[in-house]
C-alpha atoms as a PDB file:
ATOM      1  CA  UNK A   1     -10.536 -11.470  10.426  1.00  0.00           C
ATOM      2  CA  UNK A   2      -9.464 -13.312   7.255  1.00  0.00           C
ATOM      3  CA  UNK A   3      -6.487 -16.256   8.465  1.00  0.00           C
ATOM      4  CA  UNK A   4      -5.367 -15.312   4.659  1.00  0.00           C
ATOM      5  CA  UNK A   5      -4.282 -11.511   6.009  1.00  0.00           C
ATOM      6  CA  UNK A   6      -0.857 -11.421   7.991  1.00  0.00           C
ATOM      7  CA  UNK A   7       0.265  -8.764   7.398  1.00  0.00           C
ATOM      8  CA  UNK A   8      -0.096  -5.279   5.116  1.00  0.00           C
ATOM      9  CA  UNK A   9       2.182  -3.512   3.097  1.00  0.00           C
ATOM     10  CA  UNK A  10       3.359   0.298   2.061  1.00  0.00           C
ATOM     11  CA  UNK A  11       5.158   0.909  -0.557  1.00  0.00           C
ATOM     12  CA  UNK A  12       7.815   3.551   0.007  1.00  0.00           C
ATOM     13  CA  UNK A  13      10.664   5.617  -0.928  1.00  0.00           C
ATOM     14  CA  UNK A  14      13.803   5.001   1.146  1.00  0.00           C
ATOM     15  CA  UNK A  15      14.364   8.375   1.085  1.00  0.00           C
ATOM     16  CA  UNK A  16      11.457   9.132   3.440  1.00  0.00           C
ATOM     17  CA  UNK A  17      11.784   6.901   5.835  1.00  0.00           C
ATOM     18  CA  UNK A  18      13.222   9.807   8.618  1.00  0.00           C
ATOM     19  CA  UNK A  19      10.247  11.354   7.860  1.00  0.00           C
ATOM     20  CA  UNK A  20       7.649   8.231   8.302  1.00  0.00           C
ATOM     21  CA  UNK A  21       9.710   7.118  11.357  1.00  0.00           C
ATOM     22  CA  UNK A  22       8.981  10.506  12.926  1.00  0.00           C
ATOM     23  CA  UNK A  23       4.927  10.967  11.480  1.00  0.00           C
ATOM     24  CA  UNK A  24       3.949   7.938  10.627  1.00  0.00           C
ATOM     25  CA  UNK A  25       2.389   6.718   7.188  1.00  0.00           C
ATOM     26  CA  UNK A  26       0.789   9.869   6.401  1.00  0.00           C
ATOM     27  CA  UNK A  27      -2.346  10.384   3.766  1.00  0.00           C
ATOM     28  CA  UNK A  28      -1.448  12.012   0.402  1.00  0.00           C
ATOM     29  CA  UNK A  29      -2.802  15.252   2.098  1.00  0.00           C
ATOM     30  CA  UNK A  30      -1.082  15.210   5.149  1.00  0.00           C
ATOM     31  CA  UNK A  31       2.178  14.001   3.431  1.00  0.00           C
ATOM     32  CA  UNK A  32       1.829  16.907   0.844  1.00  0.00           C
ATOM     33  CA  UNK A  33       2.632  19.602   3.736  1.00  0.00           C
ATOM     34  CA  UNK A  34       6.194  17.725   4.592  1.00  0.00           C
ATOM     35  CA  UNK A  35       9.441  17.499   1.897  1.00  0.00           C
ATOM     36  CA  UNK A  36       8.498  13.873   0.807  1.00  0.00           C
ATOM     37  CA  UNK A  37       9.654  12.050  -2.686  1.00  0.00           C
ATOM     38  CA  UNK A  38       6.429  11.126  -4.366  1.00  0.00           C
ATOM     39  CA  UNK A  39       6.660   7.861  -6.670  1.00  0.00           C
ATOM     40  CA  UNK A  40       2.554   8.018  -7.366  1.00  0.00           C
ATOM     41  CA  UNK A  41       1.416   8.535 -10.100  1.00  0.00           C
ATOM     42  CA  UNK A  42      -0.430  11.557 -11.342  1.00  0.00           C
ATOM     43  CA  UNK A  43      -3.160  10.429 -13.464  1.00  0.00           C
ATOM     44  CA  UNK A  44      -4.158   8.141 -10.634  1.00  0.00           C
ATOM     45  CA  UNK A  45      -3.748  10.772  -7.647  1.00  0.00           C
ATOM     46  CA  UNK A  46      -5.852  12.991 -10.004  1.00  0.00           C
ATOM     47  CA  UNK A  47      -9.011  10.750 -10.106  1.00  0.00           C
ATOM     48  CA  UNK A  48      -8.322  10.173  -6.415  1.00  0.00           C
ATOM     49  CA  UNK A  49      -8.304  13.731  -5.399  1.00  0.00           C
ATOM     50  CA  UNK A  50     -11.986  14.730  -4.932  1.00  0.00           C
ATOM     51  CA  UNK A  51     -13.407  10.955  -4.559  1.00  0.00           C
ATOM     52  CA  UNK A  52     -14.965  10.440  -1.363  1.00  0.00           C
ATOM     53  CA  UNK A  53     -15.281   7.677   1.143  1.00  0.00           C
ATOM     54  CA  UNK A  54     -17.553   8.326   3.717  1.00  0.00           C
ATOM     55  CA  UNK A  55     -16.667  11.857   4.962  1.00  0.00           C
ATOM     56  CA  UNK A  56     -13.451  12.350   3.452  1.00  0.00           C
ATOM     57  CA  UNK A  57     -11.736  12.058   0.210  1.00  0.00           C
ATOM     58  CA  UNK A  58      -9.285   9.361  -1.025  1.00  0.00           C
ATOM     59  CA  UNK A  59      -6.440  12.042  -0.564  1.00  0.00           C
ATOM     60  CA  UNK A  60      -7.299  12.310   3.018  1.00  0.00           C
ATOM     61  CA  UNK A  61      -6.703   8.326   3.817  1.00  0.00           C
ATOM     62  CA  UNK A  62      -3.271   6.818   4.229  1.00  0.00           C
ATOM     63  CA  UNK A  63      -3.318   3.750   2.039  1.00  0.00           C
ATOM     64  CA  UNK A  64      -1.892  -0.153   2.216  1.00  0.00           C
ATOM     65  CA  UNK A  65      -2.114  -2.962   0.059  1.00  0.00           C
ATOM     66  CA  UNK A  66      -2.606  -6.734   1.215  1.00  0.00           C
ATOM     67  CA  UNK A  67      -0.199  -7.106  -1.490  1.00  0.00           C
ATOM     68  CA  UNK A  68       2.585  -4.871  -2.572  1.00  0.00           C
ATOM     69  CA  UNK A  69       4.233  -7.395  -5.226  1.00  0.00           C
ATOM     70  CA  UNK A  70       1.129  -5.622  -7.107  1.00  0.00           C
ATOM     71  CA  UNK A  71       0.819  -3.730 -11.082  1.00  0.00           C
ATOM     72  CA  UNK A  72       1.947  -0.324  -9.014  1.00  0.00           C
ATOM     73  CA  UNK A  73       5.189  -1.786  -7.546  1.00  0.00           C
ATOM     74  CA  UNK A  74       6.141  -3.489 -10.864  1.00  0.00           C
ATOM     75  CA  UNK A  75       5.250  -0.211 -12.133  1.00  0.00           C
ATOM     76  CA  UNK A  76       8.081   1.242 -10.437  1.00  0.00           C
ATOM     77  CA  UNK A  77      10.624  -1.467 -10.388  1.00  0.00           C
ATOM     78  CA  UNK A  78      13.347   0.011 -11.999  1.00  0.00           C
ATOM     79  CA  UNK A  79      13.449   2.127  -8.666  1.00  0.00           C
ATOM     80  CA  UNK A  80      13.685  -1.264  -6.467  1.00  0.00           C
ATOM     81  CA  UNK A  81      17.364  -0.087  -4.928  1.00  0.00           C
ATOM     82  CA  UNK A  82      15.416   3.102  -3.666  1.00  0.00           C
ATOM     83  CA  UNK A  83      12.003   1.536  -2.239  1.00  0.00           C
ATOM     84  CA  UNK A  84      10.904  -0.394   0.384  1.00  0.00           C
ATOM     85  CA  UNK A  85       7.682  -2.473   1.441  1.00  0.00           C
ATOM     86  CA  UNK A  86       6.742  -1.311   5.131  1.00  0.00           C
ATOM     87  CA  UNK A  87       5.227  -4.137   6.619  1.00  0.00           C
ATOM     88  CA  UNK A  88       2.283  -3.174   9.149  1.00  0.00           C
ATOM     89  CA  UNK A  89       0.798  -5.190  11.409  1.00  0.00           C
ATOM     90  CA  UNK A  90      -2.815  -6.319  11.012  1.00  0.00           C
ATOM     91  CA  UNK A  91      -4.036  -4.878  14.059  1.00  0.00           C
ATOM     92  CA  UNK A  92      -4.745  -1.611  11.961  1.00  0.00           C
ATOM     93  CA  UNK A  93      -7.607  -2.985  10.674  1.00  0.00           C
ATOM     94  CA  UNK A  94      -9.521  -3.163  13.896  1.00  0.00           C
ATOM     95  CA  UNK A  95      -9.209   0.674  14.611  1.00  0.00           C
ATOM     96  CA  UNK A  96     -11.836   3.222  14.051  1.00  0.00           C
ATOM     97  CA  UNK A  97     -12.578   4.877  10.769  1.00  0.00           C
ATOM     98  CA  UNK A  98     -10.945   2.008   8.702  1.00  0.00           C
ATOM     99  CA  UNK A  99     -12.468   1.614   4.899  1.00  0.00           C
ATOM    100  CA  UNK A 100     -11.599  -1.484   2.973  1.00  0.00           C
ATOM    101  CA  UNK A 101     -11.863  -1.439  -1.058  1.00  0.00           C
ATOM    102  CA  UNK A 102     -12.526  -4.480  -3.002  1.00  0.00           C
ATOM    103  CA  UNK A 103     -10.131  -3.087  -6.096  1.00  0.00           C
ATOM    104  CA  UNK A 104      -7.727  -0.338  -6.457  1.00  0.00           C
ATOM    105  CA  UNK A 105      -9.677   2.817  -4.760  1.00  0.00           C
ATOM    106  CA  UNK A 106      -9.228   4.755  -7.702  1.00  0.00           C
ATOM    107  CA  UNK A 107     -11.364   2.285 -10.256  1.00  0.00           C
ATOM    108  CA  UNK A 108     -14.755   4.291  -8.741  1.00  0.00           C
ATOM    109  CA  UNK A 109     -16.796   3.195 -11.632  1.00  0.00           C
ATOM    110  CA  UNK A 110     -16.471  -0.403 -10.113  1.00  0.00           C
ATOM    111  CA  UNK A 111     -14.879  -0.428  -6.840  1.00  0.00           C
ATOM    112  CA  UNK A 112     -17.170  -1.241  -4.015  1.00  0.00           C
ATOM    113  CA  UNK A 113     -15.849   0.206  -0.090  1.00  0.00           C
ATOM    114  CA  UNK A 114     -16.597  -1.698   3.068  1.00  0.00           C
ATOM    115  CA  UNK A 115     -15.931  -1.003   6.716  1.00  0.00           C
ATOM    116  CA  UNK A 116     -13.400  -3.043   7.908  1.00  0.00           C
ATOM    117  CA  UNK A 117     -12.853  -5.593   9.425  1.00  0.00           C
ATOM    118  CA  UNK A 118     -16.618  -6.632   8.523  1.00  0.00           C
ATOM    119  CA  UNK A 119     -15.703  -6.121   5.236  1.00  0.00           C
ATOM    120  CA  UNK A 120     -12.613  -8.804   4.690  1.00  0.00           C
ATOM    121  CA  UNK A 121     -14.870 -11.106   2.962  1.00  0.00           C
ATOM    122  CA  UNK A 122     -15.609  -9.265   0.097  1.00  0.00           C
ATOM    123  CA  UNK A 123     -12.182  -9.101  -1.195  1.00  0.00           C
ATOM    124  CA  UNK A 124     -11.029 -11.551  -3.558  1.00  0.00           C
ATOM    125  CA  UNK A 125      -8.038 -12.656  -1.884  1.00  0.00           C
ATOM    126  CA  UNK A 126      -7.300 -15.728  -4.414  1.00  0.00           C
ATOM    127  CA  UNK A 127      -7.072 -12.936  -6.664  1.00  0.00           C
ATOM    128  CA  UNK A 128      -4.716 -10.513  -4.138  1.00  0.00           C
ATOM    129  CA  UNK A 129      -2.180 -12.887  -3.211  1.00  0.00           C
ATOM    130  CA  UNK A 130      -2.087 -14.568  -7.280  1.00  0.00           C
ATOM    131  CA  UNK A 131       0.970 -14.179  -8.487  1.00  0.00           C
ATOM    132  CA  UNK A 132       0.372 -12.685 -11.431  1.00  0.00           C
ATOM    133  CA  UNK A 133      -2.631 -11.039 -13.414  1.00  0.00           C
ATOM    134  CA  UNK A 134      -2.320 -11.482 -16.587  1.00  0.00           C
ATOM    135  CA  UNK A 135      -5.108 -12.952 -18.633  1.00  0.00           C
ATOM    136  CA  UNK A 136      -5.890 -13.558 -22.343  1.00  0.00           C
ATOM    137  CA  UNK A 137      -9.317 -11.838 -21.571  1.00  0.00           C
ATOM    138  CA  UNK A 138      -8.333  -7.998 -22.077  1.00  0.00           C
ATOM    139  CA  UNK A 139     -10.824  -7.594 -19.266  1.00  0.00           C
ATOM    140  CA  UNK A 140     -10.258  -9.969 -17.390  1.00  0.00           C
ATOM    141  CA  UNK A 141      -6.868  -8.661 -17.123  1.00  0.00           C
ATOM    142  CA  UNK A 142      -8.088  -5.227 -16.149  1.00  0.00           C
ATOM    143  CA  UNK A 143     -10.477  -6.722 -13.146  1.00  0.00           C
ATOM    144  CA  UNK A 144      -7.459  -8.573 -11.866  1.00  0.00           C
ATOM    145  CA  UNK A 145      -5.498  -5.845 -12.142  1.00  0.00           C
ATOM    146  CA  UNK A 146      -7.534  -4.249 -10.251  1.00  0.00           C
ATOM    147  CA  UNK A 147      -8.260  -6.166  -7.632  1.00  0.00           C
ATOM    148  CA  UNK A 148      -4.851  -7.284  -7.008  1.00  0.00           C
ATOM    149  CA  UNK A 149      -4.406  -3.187  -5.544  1.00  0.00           C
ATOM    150  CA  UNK A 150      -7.319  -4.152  -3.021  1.00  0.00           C
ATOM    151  CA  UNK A 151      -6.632  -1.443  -0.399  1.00  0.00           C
ATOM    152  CA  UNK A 152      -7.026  -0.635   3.124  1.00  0.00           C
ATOM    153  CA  UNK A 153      -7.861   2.947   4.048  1.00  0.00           C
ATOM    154  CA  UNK A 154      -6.887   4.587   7.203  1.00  0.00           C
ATOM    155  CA  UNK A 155      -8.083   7.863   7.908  1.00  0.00           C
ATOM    156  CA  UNK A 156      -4.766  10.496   7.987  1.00  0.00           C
ATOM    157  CA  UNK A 157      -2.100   8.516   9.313  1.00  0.00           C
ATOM    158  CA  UNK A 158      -0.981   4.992  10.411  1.00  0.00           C
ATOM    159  CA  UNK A 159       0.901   5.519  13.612  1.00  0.00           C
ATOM    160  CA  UNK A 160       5.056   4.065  13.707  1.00  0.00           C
ATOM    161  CA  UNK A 161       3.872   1.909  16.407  1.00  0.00           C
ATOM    162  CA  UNK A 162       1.895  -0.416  13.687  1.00  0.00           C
ATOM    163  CA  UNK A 163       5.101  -0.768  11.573  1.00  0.00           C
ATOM    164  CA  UNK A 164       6.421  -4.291  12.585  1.00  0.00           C
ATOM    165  CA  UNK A 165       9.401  -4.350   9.933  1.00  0.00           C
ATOM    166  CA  UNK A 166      10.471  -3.414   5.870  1.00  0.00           C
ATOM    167  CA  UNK A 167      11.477  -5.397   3.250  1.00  0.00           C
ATOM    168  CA  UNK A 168      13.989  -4.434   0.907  1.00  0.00           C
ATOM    169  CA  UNK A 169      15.129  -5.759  -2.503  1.00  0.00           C
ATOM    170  CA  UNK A 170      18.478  -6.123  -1.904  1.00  0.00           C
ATOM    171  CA  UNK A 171      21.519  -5.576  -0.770  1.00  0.00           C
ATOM    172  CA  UNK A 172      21.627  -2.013  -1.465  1.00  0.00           C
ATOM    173  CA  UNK A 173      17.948  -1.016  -0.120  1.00  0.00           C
ATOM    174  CA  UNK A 174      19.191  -2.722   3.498  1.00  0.00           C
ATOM    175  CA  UNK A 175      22.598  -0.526   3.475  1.00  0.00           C
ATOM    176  CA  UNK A 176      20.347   2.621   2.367  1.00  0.00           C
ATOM    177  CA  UNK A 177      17.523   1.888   4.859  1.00  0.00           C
ATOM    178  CA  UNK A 178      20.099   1.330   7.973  1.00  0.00           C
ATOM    179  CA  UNK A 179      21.447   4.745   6.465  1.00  0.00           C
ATOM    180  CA  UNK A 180      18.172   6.584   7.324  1.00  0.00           C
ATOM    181  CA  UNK A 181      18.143   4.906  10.841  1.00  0.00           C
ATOM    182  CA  UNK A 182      15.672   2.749  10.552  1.00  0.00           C
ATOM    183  CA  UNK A 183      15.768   0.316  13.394  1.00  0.00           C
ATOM    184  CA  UNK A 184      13.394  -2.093  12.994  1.00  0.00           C
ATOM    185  CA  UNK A 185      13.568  -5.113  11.497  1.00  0.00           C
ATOM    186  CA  UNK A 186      14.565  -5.751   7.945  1.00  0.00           C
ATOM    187  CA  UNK A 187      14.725  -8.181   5.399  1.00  0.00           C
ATOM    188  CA  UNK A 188      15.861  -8.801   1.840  1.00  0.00           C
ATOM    189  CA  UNK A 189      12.713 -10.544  -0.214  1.00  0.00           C
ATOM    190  CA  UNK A 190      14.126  -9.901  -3.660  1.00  0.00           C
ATOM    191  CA  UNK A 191      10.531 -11.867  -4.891  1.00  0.00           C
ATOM    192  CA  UNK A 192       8.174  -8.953  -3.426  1.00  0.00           C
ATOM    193  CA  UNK A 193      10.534  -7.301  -6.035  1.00  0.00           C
ATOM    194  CA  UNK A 194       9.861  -9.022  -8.851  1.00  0.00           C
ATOM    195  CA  UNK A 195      13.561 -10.338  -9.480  1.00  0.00           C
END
């Protein structure tokens, strides 16, 4: 397993954090039958609907990112009072059914998917943990965009007893978070943030 992985991240809403404390990290699908606040975004989830890894389709995976200070947190960070980074331990990538993707899952004209953890040295983890991707190149900028989303896939649902601790923004994600119960571990890192 790569020394460079120590930990993985899911980006979430405060608000469901009852919900993911009871279930788990659920896949889109299996989130889609529960009251949930959904901060995806639609053109993505659209292209990820009907693509298929191995037997099942993106929908049907709960997703993490090696790095959540990534282009679809700072997409969202005017909502950084109301999110939090789950942090999950690495074990997850030992279990059954686990798909690893070199780039964002959703960029299927050039992502590549590997089993996992056989798969950790494909990904370009100079390029995950960077701490930024911008480039002069416009395409360049788009690869390391990409890449930077490298995800792991677990099929359906990451079970509560892989979630180690959360980070939080600030001040006012910990007071919200210990508001929802949550009663693990958690810490302000205002730079996964962006701030």
């Amino acid at each position: 397993m790569s020394h460079r992985v120590t930990e993985l991240h899911s980006i979430m809403p405060i608000k469901n954090i009852p919900s993911v404390m009871e279930y788990g990290i659920l896949s889109h699908e299996q989130a889609s039958k529960l009251p949930h606040q959904d901060i995806s975004l639609p053109d993505v989830q659209d292209r990820r609907r009907n693509e298929k890894v191995g037997k099942l389709t993106l929908h049907q995976y709960a997703n993490l990112y090696f790095c959540a200070r990534n282009p679809m947190l700072y997409l969202r960070i005017d909502k950084k009072d109301s999110l939090c980074i789950l942090r999950v331990s690495k074990d997850i990538l030992k279990c059954k059914g686990v798909v690893l993707s070199d780039r964002n899952a959703s960029a299927y004209d050039y992502v590549k998917f590997y089993e996992s953890p056989q798969g950790l040295h494909h990904i370009d983890f100079d390029l995950v943990f960077a701490e930024y991707w911008t480039d002069d190149n416009q395409f360049e900028y788009w690869r390391k965009k990409s890449v930077k989303c490298a995800e792991v896939l677990v099929p359906h649902c990451i079970g509560v007893e892989y979630i180690e601790s959360v980070y939080v923004a600030n001040d006012t994600g910990k007071v919200k978070i210990e508001n929802k119960g949550f009663s693990k571990p958690i810490a302000i890192n205002a730079h996964m943030f962006f701030m």
